[in-house]
Every structure is written in structure tokens, then in C-alpha cells.
PDB file of N, CA and C in Angstrom:
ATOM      1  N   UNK A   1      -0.103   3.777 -12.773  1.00  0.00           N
ATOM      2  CA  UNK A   1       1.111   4.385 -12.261  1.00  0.00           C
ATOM      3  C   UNK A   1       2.187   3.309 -12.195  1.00  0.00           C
ATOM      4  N   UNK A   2       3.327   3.898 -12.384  1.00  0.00           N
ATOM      5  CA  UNK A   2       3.973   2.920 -12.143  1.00  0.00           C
ATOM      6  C   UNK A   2       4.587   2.423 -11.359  1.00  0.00           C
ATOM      7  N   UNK A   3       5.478   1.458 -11.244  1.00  0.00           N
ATOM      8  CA  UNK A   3       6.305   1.213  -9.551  1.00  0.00           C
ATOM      9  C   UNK A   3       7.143   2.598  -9.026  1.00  0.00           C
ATOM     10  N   UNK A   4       8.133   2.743 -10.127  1.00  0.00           N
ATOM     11  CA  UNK A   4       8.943   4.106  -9.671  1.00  0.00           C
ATOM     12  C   UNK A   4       8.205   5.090  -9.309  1.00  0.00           C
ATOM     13  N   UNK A   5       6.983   5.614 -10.244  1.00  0.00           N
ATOM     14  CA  UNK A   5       6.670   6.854  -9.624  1.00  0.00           C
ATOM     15  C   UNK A   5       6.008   6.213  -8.450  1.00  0.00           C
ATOM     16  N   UNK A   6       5.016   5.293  -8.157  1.00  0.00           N
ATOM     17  CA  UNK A   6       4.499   5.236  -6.646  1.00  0.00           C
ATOM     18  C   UNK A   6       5.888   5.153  -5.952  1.00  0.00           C
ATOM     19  N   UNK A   7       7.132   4.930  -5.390  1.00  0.00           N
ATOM     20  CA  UNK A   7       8.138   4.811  -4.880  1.00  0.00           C
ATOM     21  C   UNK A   7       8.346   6.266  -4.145  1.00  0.00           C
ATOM     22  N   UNK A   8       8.386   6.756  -5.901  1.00  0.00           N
ATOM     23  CA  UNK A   8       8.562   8.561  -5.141  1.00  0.00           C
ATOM     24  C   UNK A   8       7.669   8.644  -4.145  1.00  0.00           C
ATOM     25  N   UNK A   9       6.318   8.765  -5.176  1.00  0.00           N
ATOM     26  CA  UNK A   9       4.731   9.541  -3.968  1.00  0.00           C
ATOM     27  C   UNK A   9       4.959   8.555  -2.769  1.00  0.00           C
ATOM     28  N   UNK A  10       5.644   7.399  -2.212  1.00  0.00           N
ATOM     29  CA  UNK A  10       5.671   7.354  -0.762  1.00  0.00           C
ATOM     30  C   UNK A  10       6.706   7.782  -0.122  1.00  0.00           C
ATOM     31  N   UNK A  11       8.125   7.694  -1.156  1.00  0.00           N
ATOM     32  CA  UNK A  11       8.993   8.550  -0.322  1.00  0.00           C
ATOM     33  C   UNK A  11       8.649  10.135  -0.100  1.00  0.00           C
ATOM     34  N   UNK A  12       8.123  10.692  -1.062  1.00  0.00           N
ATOM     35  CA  UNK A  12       8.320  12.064  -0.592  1.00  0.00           C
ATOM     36  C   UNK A  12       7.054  12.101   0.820  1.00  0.00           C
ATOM     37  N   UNK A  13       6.085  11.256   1.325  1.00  0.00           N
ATOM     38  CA  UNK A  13       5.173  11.330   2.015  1.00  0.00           C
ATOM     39  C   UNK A  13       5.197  10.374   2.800  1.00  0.00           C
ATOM     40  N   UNK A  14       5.963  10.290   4.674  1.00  0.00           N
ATOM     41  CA  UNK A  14       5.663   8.974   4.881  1.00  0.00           C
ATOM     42  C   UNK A  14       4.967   9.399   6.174  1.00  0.00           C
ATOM     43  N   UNK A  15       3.242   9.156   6.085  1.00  0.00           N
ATOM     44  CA  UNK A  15       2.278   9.422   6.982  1.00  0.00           C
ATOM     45  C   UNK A  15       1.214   8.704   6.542  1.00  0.00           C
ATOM     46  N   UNK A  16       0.742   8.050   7.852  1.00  0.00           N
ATOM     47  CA  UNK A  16      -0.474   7.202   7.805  1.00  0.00           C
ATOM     48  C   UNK A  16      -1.454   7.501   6.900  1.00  0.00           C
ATOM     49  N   UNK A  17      -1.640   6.795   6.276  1.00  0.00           N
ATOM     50  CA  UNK A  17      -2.745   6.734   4.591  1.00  0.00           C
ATOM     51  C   UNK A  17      -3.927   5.671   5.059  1.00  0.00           C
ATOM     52  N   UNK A  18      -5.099   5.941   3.956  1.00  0.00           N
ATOM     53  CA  UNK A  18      -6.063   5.061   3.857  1.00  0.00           C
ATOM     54  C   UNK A  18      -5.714   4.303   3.145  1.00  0.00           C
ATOM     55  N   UNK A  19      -6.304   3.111   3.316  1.00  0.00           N
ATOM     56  CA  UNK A  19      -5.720   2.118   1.738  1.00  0.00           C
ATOM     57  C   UNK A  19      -6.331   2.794   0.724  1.00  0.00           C
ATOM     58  N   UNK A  20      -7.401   3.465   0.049  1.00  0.00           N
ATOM     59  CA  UNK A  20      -8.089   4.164  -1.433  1.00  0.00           C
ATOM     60  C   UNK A  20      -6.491   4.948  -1.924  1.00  0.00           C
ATOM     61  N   UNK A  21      -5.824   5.432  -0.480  1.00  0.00           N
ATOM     62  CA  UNK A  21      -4.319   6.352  -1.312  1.00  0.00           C
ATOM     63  C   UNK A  21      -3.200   5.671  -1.207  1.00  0.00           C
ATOM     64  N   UNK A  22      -3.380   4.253  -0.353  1.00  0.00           N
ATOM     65  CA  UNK A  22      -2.080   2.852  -1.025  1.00  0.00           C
ATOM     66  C   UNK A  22      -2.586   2.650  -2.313  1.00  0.00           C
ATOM     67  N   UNK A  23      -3.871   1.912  -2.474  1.00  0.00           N
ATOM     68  CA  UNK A  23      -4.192   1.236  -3.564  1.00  0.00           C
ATOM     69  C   UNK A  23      -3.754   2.312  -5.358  1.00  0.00           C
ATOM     70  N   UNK A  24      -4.268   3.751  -4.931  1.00  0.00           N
ATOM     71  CA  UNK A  24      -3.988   4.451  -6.429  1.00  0.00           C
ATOM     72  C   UNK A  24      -2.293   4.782  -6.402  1.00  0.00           C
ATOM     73  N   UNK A  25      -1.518   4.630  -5.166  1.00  0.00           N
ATOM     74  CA  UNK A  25       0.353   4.461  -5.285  1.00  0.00           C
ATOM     75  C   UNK A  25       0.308   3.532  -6.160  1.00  0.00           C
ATOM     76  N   UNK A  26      -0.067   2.330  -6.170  1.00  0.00           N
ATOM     77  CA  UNK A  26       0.605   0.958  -6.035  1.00  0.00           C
ATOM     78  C   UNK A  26      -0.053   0.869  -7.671  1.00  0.00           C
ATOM     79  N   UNK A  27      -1.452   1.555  -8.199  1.00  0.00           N
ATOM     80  CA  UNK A  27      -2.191   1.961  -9.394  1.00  0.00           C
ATOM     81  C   UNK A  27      -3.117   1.034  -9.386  1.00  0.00           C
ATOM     82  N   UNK A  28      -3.258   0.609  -8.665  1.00  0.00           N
ATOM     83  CA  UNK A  28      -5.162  -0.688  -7.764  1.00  0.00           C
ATOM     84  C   UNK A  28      -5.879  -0.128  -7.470  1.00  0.00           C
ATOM     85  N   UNK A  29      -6.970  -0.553  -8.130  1.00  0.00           N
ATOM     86  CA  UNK A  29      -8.275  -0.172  -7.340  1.00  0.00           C
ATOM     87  C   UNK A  29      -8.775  -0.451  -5.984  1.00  0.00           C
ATOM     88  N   UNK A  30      -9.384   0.240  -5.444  1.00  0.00           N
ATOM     89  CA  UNK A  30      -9.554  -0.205  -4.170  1.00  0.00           C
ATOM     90  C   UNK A  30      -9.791  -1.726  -4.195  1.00  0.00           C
ATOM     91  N   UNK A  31     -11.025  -2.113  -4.716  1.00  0.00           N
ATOM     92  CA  UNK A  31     -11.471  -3.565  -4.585  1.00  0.00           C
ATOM     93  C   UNK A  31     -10.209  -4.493  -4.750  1.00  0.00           C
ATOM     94  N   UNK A  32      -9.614  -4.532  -5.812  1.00  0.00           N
ATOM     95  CA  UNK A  32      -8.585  -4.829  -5.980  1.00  0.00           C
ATOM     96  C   UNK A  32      -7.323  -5.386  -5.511  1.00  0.00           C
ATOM     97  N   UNK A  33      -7.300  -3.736  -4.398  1.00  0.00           N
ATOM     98  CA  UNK A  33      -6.170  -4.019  -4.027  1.00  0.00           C
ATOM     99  C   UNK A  33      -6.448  -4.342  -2.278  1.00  0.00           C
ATOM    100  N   UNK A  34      -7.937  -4.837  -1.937  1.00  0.00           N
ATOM    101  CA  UNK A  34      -8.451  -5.691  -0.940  1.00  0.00           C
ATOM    102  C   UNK A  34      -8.221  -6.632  -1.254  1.00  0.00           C
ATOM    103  N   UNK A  35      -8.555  -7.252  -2.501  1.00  0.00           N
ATOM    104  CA  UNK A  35      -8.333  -8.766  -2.705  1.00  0.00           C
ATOM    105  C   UNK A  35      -7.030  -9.240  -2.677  1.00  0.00           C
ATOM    106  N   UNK A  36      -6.083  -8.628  -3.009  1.00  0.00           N
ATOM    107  CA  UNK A  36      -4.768  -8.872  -2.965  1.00  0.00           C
ATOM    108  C   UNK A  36      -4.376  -8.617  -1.285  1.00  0.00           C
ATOM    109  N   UNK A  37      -4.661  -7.948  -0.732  1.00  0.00           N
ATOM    110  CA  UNK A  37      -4.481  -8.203   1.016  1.00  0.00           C
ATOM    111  C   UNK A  37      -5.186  -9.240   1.775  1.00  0.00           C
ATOM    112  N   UNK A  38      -6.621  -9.917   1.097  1.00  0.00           N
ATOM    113  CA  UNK A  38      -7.146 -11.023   1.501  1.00  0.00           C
ATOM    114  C   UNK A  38      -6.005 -12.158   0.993  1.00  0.00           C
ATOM    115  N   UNK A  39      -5.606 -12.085  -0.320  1.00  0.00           N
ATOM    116  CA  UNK A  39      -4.861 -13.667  -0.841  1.00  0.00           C
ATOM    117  C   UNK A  39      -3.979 -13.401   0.142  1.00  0.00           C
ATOM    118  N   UNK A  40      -3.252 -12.216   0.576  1.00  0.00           N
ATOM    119  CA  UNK A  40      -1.909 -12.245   1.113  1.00  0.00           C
ATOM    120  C   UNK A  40      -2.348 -12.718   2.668  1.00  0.00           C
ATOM    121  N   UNK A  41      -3.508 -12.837   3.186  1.00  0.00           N
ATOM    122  CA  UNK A  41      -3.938 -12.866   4.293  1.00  0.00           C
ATOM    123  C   UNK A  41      -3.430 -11.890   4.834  1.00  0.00           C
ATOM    124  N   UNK A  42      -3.327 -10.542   4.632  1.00  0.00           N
ATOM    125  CA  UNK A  42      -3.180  -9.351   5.989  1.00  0.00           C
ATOM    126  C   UNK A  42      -4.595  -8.738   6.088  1.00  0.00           C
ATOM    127  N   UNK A  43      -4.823  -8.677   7.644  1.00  0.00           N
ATOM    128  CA  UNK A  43      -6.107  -7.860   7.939  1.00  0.00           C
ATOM    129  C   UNK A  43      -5.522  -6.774   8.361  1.00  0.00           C
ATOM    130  N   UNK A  44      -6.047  -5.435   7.791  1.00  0.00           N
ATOM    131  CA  UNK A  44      -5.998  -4.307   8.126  1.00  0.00           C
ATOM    132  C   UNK A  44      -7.042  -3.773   8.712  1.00  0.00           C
ATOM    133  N   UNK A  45      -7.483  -2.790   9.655  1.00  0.00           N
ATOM    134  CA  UNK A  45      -8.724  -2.769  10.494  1.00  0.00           C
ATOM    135  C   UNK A  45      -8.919  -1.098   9.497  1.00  0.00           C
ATOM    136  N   UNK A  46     -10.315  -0.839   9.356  1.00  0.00           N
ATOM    137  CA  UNK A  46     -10.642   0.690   8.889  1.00  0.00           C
ATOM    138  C   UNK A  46      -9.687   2.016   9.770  1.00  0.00           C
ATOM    139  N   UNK A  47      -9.672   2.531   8.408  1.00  0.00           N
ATOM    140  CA  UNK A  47      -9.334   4.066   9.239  1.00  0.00           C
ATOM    141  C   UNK A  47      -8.054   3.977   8.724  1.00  0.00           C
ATOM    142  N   UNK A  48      -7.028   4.371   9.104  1.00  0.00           N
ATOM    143  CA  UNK A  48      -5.774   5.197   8.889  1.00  0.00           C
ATOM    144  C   UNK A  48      -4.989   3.965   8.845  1.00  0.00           C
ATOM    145  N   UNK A  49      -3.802   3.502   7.923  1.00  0.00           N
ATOM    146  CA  UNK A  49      -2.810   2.616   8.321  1.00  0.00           C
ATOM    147  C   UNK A  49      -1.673   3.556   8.562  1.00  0.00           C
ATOM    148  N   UNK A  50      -0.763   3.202   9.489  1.00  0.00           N
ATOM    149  CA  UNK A  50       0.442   4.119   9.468  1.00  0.00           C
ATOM    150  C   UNK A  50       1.520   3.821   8.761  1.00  0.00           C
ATOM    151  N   UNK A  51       2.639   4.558   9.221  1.00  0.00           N
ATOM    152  CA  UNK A  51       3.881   3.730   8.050  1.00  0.00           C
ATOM    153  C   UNK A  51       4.440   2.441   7.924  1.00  0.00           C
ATOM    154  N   UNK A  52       4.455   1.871   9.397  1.00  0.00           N
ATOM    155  CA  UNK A  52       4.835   0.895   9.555  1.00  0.00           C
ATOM    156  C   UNK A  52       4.025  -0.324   9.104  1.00  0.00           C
ATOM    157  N   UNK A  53       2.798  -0.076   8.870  1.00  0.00           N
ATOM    158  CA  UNK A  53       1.830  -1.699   8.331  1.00  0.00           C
ATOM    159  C   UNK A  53       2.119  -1.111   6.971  1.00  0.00           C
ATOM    160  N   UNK A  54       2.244  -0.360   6.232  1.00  0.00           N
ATOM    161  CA  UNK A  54       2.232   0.273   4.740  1.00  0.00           C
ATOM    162  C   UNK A  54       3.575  -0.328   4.485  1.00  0.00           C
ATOM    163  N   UNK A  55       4.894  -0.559   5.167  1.00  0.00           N
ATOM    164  CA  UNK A  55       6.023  -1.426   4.976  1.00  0.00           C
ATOM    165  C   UNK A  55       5.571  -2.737   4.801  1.00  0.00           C
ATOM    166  N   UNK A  56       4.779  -3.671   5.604  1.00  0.00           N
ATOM    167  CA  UNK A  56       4.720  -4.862   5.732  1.00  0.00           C
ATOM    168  C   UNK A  56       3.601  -5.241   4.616  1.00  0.00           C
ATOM    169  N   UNK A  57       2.526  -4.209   4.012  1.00  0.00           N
ATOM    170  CA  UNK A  57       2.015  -4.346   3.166  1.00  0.00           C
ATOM    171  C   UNK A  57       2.667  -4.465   1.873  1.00  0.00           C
ATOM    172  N   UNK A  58       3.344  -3.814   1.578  1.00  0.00           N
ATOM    173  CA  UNK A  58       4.395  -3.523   0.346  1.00  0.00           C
ATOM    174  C   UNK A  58       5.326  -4.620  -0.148  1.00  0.00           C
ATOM    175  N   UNK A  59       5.878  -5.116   1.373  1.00  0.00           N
ATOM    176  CA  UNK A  59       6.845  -6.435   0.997  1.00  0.00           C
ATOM    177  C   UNK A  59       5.996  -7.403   1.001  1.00  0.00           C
ATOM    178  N   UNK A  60       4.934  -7.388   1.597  1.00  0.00           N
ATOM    179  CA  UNK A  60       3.868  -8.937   1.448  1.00  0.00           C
ATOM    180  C   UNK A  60       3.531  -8.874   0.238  1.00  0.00           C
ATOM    181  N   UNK A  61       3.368  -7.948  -0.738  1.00  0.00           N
ATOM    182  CA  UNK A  61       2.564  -7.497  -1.658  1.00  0.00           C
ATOM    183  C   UNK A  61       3.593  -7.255  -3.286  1.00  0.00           C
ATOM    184  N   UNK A  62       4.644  -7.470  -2.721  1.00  0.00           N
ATOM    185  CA  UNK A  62       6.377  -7.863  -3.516  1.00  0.00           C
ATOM    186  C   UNK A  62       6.303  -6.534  -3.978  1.00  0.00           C
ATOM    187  N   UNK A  63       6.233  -5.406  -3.624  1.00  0.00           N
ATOM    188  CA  UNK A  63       6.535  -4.202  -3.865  1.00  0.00           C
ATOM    189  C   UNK A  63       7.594  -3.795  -2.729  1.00  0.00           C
ATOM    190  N   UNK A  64       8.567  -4.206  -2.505  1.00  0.00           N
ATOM    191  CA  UNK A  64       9.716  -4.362  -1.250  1.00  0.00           C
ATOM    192  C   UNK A  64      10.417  -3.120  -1.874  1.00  0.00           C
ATOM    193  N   UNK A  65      10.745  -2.939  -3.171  1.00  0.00           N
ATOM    194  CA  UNK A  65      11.468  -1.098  -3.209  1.00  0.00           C
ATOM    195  C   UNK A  65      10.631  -0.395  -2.686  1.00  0.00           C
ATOM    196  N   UNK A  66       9.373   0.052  -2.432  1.00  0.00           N
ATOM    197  CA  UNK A  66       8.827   1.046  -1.417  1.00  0.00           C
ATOM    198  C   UNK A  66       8.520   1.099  -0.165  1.00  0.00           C
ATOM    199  N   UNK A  67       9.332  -0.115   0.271  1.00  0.00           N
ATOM    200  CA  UNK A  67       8.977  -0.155   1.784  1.00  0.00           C
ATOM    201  C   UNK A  67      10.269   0.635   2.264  1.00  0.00           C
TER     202      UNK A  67
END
């Protein structure tokens, strides 16, 4: 996927997600797109992230147009 369309699928949706439905926005695999939150050093705890860590993920993660 690409940047623009993940942009849309979070603008048109902004409610707490699992990372499995950040990671296929962003077009990462899950594993993937763990390892890239380990290099970035953010810990996210299981279960639901809301909108606001899904911002700080995005710009840590230099995807800053979808935050």
C-alpha cells in the first residue's frame, strides 16, 4: 500500500487500532513493523493503541503526513 492511500484509511478512521491494522496501513508486516518500533525504541503494551500513540508512532516512524 502506499503512503497516500494508508493516509486516507487513517483519515477516514481515527479509532484505537491493533498494530496487525497499523502495520497493513503503513503495508508492514506485523513482524516487521515490531522491529521498526524496537529500532525506534517505542514500547507499545498489547491490546488496542489509541489515536494519540498511532500519532507518535507515525512521526517516530517518518510517516509524519498521517499523523
Amino acid at each position: 500500500m502506499t503512503k497516500s492511500l494508508a493516509i486516507t484509511a487513517l483519515n477516514s478512521e481515527t479509532r484505537a487500532r491493533y498494530k496487525k491494522e497499523i502495520a497493513d496501513a503503513m503495508g508492514f508486516s506485523l513482524r516487521t513493523f515490531q522491529r521498526r518500533l524496537k529500532d525506534a525504541r517505542i514500547e507499545i503494551p498489547r491490546g488496542l493503541i489509541g489515536p494519540e500513540q498511532q500519532v507518535e508512532i507515525y512521526k517516530s516512524l517518518g510517516w509524519a503526513e498521517m499523523a
